[in-house]
C-alpha atoms as a PDB file:
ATOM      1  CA  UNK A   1     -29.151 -14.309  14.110  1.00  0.00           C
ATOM      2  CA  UNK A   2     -26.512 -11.432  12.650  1.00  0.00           C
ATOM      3  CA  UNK A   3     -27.769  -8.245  12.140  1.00  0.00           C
ATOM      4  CA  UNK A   4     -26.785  -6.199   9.106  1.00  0.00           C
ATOM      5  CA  UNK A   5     -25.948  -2.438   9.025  1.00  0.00           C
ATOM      6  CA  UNK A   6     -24.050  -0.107   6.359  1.00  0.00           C
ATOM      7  CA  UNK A   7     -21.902   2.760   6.129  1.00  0.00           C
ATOM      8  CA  UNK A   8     -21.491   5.202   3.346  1.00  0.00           C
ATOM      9  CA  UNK A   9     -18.114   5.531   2.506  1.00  0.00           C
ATOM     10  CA  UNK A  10     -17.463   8.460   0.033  1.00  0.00           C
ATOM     11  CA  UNK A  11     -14.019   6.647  -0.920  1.00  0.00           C
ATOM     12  CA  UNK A  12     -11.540   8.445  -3.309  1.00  0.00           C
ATOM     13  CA  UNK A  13      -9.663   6.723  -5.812  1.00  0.00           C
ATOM     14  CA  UNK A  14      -6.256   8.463  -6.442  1.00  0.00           C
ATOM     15  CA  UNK A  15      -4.973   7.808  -9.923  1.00  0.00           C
ATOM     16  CA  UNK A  16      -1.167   8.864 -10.725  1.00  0.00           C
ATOM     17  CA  UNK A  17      -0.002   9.081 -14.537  1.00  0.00           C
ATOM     18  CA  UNK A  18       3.066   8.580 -15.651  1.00  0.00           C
ATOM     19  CA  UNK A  19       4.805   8.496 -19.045  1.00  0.00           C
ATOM     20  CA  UNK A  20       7.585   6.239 -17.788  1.00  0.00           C
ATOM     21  CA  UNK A  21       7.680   2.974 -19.063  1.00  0.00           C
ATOM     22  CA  UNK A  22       6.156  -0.204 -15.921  1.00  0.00           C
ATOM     23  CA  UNK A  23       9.470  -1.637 -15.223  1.00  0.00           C
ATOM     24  CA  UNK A  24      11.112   1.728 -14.089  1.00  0.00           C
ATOM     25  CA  UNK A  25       7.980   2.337 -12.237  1.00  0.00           C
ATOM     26  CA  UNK A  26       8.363  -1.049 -10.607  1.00  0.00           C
ATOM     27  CA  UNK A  27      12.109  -0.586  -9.735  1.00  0.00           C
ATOM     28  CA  UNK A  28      11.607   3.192  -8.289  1.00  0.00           C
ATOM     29  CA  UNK A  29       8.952   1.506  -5.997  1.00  0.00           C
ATOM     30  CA  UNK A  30      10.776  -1.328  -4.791  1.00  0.00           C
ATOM     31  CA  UNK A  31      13.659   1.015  -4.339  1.00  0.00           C
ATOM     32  CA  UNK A  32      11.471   3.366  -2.078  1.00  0.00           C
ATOM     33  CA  UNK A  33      10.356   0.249  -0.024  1.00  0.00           C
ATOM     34  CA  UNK A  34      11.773  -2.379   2.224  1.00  0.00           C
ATOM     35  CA  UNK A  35      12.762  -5.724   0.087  1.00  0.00           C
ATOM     36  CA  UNK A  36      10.399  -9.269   0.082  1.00  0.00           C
ATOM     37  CA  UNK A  37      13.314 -10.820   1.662  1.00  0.00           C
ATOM     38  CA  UNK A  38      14.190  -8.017   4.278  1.00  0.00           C
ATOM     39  CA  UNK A  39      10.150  -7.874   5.145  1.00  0.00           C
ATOM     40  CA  UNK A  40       9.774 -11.877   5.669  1.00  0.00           C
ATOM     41  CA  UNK A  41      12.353 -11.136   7.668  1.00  0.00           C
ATOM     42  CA  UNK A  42      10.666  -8.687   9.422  1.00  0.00           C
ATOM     43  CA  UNK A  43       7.529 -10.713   9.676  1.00  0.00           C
ATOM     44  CA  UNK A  44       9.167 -13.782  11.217  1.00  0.00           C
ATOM     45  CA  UNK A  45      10.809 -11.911  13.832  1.00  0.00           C
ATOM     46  CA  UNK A  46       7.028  -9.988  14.386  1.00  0.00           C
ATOM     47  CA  UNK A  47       5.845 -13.734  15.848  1.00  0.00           C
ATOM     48  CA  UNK A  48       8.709 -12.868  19.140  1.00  0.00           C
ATOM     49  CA  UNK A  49       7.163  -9.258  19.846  1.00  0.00           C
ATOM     50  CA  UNK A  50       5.799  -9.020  23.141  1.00  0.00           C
ATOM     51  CA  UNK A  51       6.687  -5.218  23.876  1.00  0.00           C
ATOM     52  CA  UNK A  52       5.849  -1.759  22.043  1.00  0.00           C
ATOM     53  CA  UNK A  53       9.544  -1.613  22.229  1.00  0.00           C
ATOM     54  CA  UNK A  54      10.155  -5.412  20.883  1.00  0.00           C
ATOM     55  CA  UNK A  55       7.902  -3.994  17.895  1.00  0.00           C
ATOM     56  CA  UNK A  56       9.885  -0.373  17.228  1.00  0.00           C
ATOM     57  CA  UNK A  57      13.451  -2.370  17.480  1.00  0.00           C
ATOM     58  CA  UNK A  58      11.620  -4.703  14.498  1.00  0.00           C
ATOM     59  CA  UNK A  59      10.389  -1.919  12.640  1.00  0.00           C
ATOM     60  CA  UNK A  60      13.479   0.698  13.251  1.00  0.00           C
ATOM     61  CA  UNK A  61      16.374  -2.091  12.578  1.00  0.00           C
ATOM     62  CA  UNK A  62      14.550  -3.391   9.486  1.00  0.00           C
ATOM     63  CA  UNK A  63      13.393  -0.204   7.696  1.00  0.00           C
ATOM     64  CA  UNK A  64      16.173   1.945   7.428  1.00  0.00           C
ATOM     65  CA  UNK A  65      14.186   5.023   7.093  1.00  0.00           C
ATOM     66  CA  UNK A  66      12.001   3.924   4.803  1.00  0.00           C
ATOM     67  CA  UNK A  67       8.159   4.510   5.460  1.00  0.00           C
ATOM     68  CA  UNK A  68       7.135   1.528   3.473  1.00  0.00           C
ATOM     69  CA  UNK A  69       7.840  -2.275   3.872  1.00  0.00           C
ATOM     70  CA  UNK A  70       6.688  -4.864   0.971  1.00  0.00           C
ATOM     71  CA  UNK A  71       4.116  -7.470   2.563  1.00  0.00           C
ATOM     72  CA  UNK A  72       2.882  -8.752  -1.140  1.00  0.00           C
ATOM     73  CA  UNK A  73       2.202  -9.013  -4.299  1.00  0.00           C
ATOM     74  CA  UNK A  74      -0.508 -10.226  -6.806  1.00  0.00           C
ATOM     75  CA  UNK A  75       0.133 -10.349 -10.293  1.00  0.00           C
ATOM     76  CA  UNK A  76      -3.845  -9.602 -11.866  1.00  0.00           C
ATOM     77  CA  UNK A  77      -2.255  -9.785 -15.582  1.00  0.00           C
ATOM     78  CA  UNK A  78      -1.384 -13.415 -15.099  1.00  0.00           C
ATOM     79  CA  UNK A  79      -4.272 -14.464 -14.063  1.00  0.00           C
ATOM     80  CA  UNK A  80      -5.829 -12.766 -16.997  1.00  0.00           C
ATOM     81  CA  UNK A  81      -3.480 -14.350 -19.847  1.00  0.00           C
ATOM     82  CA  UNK A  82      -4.135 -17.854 -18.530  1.00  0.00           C
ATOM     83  CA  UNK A  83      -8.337 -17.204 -18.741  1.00  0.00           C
ATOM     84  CA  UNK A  84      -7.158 -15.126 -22.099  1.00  0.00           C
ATOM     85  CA  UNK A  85      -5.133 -17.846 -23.620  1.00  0.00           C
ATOM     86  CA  UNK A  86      -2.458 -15.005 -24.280  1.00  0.00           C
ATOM     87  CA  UNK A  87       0.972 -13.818 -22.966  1.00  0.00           C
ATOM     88  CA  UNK A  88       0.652 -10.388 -23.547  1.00  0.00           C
ATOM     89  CA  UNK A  89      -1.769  -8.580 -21.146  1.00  0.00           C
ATOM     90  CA  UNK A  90      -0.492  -5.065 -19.963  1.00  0.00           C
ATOM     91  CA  UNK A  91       0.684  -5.406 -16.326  1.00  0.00           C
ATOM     92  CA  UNK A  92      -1.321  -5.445 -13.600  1.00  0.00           C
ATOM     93  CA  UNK A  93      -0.151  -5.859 -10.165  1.00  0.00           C
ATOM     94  CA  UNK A  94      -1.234  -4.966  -6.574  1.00  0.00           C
ATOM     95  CA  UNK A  95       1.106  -4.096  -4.079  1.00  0.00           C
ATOM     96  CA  UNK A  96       0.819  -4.431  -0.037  1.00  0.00           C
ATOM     97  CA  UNK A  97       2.404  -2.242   1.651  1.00  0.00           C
ATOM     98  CA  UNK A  98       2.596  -0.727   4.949  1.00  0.00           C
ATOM     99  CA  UNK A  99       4.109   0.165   7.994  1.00  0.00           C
ATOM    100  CA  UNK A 100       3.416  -1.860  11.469  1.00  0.00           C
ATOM    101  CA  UNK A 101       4.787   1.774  13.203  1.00  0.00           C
ATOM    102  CA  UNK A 102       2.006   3.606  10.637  1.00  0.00           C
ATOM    103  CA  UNK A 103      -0.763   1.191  11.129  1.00  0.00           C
ATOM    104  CA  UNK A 104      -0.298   1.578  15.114  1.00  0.00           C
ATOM    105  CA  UNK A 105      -0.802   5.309  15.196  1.00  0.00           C
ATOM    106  CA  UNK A 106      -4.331   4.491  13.094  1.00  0.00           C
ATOM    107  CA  UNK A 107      -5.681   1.577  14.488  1.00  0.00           C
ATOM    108  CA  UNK A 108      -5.469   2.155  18.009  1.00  0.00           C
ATOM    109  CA  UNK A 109      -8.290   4.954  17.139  1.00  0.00           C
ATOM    110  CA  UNK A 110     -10.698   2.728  14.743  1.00  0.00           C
ATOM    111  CA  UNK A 111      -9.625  -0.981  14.733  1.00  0.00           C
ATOM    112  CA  UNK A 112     -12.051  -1.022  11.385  1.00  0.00           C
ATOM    113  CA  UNK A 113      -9.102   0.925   9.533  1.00  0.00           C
ATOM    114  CA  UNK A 114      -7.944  -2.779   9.788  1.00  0.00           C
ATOM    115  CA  UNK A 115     -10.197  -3.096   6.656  1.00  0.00           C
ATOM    116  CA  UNK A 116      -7.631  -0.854   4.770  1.00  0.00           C
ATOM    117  CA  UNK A 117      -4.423  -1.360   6.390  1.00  0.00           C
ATOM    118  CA  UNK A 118      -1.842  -2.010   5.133  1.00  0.00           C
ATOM    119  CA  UNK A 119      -2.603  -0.200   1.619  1.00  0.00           C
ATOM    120  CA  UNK A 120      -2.225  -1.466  -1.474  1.00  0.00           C
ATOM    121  CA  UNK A 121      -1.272   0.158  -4.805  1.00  0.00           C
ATOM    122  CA  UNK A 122      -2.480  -1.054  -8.198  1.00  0.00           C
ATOM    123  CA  UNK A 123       0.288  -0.534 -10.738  1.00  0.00           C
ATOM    124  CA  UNK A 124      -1.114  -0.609 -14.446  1.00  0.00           C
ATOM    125  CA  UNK A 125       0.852  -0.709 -17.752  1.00  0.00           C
ATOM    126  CA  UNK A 126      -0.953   1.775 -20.031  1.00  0.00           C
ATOM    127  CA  UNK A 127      -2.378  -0.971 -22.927  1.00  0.00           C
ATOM    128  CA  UNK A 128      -0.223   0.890 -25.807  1.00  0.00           C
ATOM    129  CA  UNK A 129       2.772   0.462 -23.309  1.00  0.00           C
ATOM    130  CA  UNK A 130       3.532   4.022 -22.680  1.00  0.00           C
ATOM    131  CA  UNK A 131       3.105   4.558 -19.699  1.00  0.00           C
ATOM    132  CA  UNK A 132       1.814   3.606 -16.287  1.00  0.00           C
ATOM    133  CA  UNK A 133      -0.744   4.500 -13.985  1.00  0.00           C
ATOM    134  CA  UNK A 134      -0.999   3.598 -10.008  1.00  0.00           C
ATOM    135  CA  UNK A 135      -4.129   3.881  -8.181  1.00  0.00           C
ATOM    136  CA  UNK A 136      -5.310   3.612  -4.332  1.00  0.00           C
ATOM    137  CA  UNK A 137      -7.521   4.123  -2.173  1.00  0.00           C
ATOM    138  CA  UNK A 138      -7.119   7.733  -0.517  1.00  0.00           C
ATOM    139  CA  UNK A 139      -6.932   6.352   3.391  1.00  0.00           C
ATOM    140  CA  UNK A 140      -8.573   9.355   4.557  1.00  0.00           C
ATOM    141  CA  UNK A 141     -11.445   8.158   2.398  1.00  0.00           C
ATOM    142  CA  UNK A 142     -11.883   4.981   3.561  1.00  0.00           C
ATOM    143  CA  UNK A 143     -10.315   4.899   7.137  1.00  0.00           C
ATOM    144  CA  UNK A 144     -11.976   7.744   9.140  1.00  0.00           C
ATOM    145  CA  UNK A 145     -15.919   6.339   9.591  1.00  0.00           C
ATOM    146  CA  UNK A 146     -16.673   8.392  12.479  1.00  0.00           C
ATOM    147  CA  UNK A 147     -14.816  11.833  12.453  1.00  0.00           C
ATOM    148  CA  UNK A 148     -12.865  10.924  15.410  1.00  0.00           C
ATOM    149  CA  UNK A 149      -9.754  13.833  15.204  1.00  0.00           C
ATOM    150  CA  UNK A 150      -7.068  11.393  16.115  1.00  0.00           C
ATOM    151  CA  UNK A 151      -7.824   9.347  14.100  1.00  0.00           C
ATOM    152  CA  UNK A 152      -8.199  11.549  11.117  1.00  0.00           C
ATOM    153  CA  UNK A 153      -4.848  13.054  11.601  1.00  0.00           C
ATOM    154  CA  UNK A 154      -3.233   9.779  11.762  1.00  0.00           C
ATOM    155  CA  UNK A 155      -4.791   8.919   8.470  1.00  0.00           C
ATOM    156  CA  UNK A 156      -4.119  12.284   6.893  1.00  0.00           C
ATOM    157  CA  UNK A 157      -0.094  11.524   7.590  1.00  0.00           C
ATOM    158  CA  UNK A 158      -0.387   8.091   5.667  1.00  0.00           C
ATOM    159  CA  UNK A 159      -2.585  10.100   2.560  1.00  0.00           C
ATOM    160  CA  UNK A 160       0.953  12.461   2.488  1.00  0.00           C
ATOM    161  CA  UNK A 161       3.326   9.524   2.817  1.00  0.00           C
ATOM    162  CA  UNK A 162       1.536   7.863   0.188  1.00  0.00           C
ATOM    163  CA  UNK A 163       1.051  10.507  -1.976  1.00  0.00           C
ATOM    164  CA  UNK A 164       4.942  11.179  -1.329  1.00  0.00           C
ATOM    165  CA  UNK A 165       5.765   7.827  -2.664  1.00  0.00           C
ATOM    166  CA  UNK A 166       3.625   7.497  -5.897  1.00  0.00           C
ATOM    167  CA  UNK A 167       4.896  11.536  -6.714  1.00  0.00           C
ATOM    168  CA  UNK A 168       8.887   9.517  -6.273  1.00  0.00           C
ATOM    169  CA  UNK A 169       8.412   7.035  -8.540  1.00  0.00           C
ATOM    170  CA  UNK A 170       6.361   8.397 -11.005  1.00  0.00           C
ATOM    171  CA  UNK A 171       7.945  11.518 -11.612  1.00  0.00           C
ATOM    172  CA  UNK A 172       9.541  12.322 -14.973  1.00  0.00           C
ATOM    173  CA  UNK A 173      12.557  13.831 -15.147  1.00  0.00           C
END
């Protein structure tokens, strides 16, 4: 018989508000991220890593200086007109996204951050349909269950390369 135990989280939600309309949202993120097709890619050639430098050839050839690669998408707002009976539900997508070259600097510390990684951003057209909003999880909320400093300074790096790319493609010029 399993035994049961729990751990307070005190997670943060990080909301970002923008007044620019969901599809240039969309198209700033996706051009401040590695490509489905270039991160299958990258996913595929994963399955032949057997070295730490097998992995950071991967990583380095296919993200191009990019911090972020795209490993999915679920579109919540379809799901949502089908159960509505409509075609017209604001937009409501997660993202996946992540970094295997991130995610080794953090899980090596806590393999639980596993929980978390890679993050995902929710991307929500505002219901009038001016504006958008993205929301996630603060990693340094959720990642760092037992104070270890390594770990917490790995995570802290991810909060400011997240918070790096929402502040890109939601700013208004």
């Amino acid at each position: 018989m399993g035994y049961r135990s729990d751990i307070q989280l005190q997670a943060q939600l990080v909301q970002f508000d923008t007044q620019l309309p969901y599809d240039d949202v969309i198209a700033r993120l996706q051009s401040q991220m590695i490509n489905k097709d270039v991160s299958t890619q990258l996913i595929t050639r994963f399955r032949e890593a057997r070295t730490q430098e097998d992995v950071e050839e991967i990583v380095g050839d296919t993200t191009r200086g990019l911090d972020f690669l795209y490993f999915g998408e679920f579109k919540h707002h379809k799901l949502l007109d089908i159960y509505r009976g409509v075609d017209d539900t604001p937009k409501a997508v997660v993202y996946t996204i992540g970094n295997p070259l991130i995610a080794q600097t953090i899980l090596r510390h806590d393999i639980r951050a596993a929980l978390e990684i890679p993050p995902r951003l929710l991307i929500l057209e505002k219901p009038d349909r001016k504006g958008t909003q993205i929301l996630y999880h603060l990693p340094s909320s959720v990642m760092t269950l037992d104070g270890n400093p390594e770990l917490v300074s790995a995570v802290e790096a991810l909060d400011v390369k997240l918070e790096k790319l929402v502040s890109t493609i939601t700013a208004f010029e």
